[in-house]
Protein backbone atom coordinates (compact mmCIF):
# COMPACT_ATOMS: atom_id res chain seq x y z
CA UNK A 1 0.00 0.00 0.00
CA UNK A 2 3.08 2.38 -0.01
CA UNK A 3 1.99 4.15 -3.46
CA UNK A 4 -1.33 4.68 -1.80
CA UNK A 5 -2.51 8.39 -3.13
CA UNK A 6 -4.00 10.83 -1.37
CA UNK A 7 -7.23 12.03 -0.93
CA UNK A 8 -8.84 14.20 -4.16
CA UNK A 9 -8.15 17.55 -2.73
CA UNK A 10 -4.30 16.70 -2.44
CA UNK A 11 -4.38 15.34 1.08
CA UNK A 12 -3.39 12.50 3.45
CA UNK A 13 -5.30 11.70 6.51
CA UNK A 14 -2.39 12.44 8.69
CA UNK A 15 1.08 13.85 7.31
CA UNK A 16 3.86 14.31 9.35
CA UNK A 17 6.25 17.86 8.32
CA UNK A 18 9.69 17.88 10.56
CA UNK A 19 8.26 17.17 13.91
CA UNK A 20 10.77 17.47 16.78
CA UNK A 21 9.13 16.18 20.41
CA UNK A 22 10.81 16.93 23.32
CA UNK A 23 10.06 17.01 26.95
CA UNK A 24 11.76 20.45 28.32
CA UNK A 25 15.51 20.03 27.10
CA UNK A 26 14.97 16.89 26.17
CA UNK A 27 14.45 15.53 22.73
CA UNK A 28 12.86 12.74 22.42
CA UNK A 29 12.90 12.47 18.10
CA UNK A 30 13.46 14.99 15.59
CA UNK A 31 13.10 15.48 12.12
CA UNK A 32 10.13 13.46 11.57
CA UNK A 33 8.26 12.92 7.88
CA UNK A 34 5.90 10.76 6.88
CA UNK A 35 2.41 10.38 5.62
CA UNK A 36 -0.42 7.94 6.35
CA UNK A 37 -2.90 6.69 3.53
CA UNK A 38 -5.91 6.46 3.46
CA UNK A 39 -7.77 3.39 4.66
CA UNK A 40 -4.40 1.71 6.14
CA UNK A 41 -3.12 0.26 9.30
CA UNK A 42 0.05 2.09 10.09
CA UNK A 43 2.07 0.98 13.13
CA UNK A 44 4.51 2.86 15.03
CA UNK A 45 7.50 0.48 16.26
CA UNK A 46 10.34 0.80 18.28
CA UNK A 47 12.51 -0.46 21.47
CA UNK A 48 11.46 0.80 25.03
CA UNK A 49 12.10 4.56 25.53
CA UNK A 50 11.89 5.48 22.08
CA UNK A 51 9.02 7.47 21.74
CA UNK A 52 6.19 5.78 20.33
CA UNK A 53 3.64 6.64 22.80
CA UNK A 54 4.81 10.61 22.81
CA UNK A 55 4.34 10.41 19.26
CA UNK A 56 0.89 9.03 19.49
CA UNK A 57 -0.04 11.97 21.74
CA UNK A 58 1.20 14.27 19.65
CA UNK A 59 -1.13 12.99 16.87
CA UNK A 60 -4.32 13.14 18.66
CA UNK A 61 -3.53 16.57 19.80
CA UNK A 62 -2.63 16.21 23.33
CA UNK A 63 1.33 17.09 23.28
CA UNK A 64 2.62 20.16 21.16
CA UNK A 65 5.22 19.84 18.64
CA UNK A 66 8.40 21.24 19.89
CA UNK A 67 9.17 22.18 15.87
CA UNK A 68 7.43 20.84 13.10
CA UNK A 69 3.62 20.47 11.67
CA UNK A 70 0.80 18.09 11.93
CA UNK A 71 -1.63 18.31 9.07
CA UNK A 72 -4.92 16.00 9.05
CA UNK A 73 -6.77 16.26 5.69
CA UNK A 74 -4.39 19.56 5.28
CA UNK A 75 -5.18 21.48 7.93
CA UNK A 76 -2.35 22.04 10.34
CA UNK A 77 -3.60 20.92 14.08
CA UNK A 78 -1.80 23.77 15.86
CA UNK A 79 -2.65 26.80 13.05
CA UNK A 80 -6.66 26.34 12.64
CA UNK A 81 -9.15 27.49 14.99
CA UNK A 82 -11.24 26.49 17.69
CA UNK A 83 -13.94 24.95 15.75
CA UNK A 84 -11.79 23.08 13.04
CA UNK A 85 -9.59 21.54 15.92
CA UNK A 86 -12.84 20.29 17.53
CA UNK A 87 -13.94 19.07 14.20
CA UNK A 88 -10.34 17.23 13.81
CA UNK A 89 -10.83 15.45 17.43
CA UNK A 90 -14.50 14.55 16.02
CA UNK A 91 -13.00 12.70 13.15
CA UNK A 92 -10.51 10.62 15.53
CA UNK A 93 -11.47 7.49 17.80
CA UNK A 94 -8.85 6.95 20.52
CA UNK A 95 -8.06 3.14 22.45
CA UNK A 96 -5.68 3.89 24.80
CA UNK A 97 -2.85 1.31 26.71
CA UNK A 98 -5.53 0.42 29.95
CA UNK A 99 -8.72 1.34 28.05
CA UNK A 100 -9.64 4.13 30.32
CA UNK A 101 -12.94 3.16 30.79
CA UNK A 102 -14.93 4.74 33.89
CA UNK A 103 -15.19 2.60 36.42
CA UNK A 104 -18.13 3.59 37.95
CA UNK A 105 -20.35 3.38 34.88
CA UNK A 106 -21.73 0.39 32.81
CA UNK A 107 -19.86 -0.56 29.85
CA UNK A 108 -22.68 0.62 27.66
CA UNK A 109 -22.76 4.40 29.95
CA UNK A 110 -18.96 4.23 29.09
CA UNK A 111 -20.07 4.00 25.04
CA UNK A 112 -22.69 6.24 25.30
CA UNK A 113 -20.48 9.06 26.44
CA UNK A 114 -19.18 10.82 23.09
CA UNK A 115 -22.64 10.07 21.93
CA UNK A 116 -24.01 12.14 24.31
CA UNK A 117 -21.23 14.80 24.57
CA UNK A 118 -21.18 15.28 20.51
CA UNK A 119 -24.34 14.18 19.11
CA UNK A 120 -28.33 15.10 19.13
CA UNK A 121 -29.76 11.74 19.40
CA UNK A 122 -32.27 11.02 21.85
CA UNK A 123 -31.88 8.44 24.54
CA UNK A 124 -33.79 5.86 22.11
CA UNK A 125 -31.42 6.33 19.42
CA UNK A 126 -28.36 6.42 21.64
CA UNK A 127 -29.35 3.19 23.50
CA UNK A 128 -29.65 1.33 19.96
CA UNK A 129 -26.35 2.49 18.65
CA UNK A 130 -24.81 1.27 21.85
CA UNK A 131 -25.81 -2.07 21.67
CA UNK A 132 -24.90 -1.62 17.87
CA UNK A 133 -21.21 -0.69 18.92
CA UNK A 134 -20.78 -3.52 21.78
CA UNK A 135 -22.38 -6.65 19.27
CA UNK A 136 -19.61 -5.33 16.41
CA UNK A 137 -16.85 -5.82 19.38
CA UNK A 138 -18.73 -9.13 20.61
CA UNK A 139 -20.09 -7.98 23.97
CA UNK A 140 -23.71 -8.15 22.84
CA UNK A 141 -25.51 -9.08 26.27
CA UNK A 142 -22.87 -7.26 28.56
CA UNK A 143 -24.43 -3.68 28.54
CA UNK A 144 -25.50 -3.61 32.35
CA UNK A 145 -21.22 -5.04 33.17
CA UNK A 146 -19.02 -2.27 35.17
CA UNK A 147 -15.13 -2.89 34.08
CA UNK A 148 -14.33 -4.82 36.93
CA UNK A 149 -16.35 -7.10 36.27
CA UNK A 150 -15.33 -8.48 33.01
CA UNK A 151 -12.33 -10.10 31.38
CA UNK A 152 -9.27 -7.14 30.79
CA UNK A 153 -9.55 -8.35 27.12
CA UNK A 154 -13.69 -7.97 26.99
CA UNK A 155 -12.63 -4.23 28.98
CA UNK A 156 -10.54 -3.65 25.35
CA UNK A 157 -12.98 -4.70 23.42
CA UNK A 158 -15.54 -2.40 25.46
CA UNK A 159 -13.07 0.85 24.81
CA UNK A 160 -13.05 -0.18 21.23
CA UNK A 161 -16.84 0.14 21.03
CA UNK A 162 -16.39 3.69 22.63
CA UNK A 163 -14.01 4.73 20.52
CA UNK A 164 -16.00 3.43 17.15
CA UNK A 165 -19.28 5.39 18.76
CA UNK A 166 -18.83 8.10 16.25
CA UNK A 167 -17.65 6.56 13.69
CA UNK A 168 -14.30 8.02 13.38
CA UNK A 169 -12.48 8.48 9.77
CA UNK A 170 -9.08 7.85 11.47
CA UNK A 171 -8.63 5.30 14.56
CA UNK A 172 -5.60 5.51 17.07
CA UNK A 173 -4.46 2.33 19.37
CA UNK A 174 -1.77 2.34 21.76
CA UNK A 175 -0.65 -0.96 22.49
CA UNK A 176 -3.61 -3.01 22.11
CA UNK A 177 -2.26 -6.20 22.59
CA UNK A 178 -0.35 -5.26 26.03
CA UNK A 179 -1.45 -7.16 29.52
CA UNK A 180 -3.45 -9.83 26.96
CA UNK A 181 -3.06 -13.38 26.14
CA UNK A 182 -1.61 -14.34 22.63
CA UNK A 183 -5.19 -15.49 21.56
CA UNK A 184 -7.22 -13.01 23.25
CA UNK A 185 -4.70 -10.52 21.61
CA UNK A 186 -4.96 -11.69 18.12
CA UNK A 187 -8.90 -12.28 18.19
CA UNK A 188 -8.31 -7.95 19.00
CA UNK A 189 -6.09 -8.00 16.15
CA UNK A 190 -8.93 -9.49 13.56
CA UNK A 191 -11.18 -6.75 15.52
CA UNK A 192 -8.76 -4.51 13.76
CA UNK A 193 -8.47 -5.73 10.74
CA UNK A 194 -12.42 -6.17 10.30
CA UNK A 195 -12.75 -2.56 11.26
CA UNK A 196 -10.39 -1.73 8.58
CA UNK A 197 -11.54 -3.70 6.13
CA UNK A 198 -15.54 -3.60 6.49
CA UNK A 199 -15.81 0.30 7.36
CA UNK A 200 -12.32 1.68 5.25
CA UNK A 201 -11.26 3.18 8.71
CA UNK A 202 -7.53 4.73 8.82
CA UNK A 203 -5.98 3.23 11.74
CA UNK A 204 -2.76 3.92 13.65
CA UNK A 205 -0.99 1.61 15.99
CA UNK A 206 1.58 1.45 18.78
CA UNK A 207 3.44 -1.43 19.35
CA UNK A 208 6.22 -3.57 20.02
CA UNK A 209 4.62 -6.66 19.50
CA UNK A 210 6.05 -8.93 16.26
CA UNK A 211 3.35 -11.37 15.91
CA UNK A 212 0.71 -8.10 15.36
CA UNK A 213 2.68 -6.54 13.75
CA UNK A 214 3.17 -8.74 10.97
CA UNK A 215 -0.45 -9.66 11.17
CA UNK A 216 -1.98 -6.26 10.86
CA UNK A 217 0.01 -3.64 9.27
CA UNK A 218 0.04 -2.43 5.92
CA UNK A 219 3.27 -0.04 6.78
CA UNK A 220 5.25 0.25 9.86
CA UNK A 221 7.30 3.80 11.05
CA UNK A 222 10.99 2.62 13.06
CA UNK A 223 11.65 5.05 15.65
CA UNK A 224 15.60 4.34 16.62
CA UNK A 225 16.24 5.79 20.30
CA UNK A 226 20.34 5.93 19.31
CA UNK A 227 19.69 7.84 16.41
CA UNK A 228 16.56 9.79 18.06
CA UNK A 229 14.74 9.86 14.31
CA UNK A 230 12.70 7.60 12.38
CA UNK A 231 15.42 5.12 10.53
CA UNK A 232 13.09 3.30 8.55
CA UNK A 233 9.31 2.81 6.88
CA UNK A 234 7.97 0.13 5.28
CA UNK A 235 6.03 -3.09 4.80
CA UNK A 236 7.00 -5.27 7.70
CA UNK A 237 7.81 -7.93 5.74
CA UNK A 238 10.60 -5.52 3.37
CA UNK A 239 11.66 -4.34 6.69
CA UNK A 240 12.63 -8.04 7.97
CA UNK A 241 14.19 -9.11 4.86
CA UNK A 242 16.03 -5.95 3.84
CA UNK A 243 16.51 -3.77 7.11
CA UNK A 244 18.06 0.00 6.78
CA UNK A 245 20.03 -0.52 9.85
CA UNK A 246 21.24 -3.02 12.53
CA UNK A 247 18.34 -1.51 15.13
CA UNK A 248 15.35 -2.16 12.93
CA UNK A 249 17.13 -6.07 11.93
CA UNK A 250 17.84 -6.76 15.85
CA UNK A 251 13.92 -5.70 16.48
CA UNK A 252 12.29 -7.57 13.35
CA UNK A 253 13.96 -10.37 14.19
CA UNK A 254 14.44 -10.25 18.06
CA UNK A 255 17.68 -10.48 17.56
CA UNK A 256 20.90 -9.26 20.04
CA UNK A 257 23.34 -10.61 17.53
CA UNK A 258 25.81 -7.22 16.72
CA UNK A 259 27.01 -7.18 12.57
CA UNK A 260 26.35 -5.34 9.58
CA UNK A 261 22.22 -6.32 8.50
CA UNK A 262 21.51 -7.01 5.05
CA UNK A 263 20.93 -4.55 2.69
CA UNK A 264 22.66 -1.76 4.89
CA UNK A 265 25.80 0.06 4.32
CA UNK A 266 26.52 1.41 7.65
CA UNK A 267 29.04 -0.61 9.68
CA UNK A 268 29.42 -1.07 13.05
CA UNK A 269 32.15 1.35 13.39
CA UNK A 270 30.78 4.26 11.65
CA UNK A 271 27.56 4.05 13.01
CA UNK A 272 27.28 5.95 16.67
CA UNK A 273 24.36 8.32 18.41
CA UNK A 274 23.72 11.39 16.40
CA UNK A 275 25.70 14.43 17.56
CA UNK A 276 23.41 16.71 19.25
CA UNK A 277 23.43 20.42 20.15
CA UNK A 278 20.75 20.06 22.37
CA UNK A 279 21.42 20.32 26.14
């Protein structure tokens, strides 16, 4: 899907212009560029440390860049007003690391929510597209459940269903598949892919898990913590067999092993952290 065009008025979902994140002093990654098509999964990989999650919350609007743009269908986040960023955020469904669901309401309250916050249905009409949202995510039946009383991969599927309640354009996971079971984690993982697939939904991912990885993503973003920049972008599956670097090799193939990867040019002597003028 890399030669994926844009939309008919010129532009991607999300594109990414020279986006430095730092926290204080500290930069986290710099120089930043890419773009993510239409109707794809894109995943965001990388070791421990390296940024993934920051960059996640600098898509969805809840970190500034440091330097750099965020444009979604064109329009640069930071630079429109009031009423286009709330249209942007209207557009985007969210599944964050725990699921965040409120613990003191039902799982179908906890859907209900943005319905209620950004919609003018009546309590009818809400009520059926609840039960709509938590039969698509297979917890038909568990309306009346509070969080803690259900499974912590039934409480994923449940923020799923709240974060499909609108019916976003563009869908944003961070780690799905963490505190789950391999199956429990790839049944989410065809959740995913069905969303993708039945409703054309753009869909971002954090992760550090291999097995999804390879199962779900159209394109996957390397975020190297030595080099504090993106290193590589791809098809997992180009990645694996002809890695940029010996960081993206070592974490498509799990591998500690030290040696020039295939299809790189850098050697283990020349290659080093990036000099930085940054305190």
């Amino acid at each position: 899907m890399d030669d994926r065009a844009p939309a008919e008025n010129g532009a991607y979902p999300i594109e990414v212009r020279g986006l430095t994140m730092k926290y204080g002093p500290l930069v986290v990654m710099e120089d930043l560029n890419f773009q993510v098509h239409r109707g794809e999964i894109f995943v965001i990989m990388g070791g421990s440390g390296s940024g993934k999650s920051t960059l996640l919350k600098h898509l969805i609007g809840l970190k500034a860049p440091a330097e750099g743009s965020i444009l979604f269908e064109g329009e640069d986040f930071l630079e429109a007003d009031e009423t286009t960023r709330k249209g942007i955020l209207r557009r985007m469904g969210v599944l964050y690391q725990n699921g965040a669901l409120w613990s003191g309401l039902t799982l179908a309250e906890n859907v209900a929510l943005p319905l209620e916050e950004y919609t003018e249905l009546d309590p009818r009409s809400i009520g059926e597209m609840v039960s709509l949202k938590l039969s698509l995510v297979g917890l038909r039946g568990f309306e009346a459940f509070y969080p803690a009383e259900i499974s912590g991969g039934m409480r994923k599927r449940a923020a799923l269903a709240r974060a499909t309640a609108l019916d976003p354009e563009v869908l944003f996971f961070d780690e799905p598949s963490s505190g789950l079971d391999p199956i429990t984690a790839s049944r989410l993982d065809d959740l995913i892919l069905q969303l993708r697939d039945s409703f054309g939904t753009t869909i971002v991912v954090v992760s550090h898990d291999l097995a999804s990885i390879f199962k779900i993503a159209d394109r996957a973003l390397f975020l190297d913590i030595e080099e504090k920049t993106m290193t590589a972008i791809g098809t997992p599956e180009d990645l694996r067999e002809n890695p940029p670097t010996d960081e993206v090799r070592r974490f498509m193939t799990r591998s500690s092993e030290v040696g020039p990867s295939e299809g790189s040019d850098v050697s283990p002597e020349s290659k080093g952290p990036k000099q930085r003028s940054d305190p």
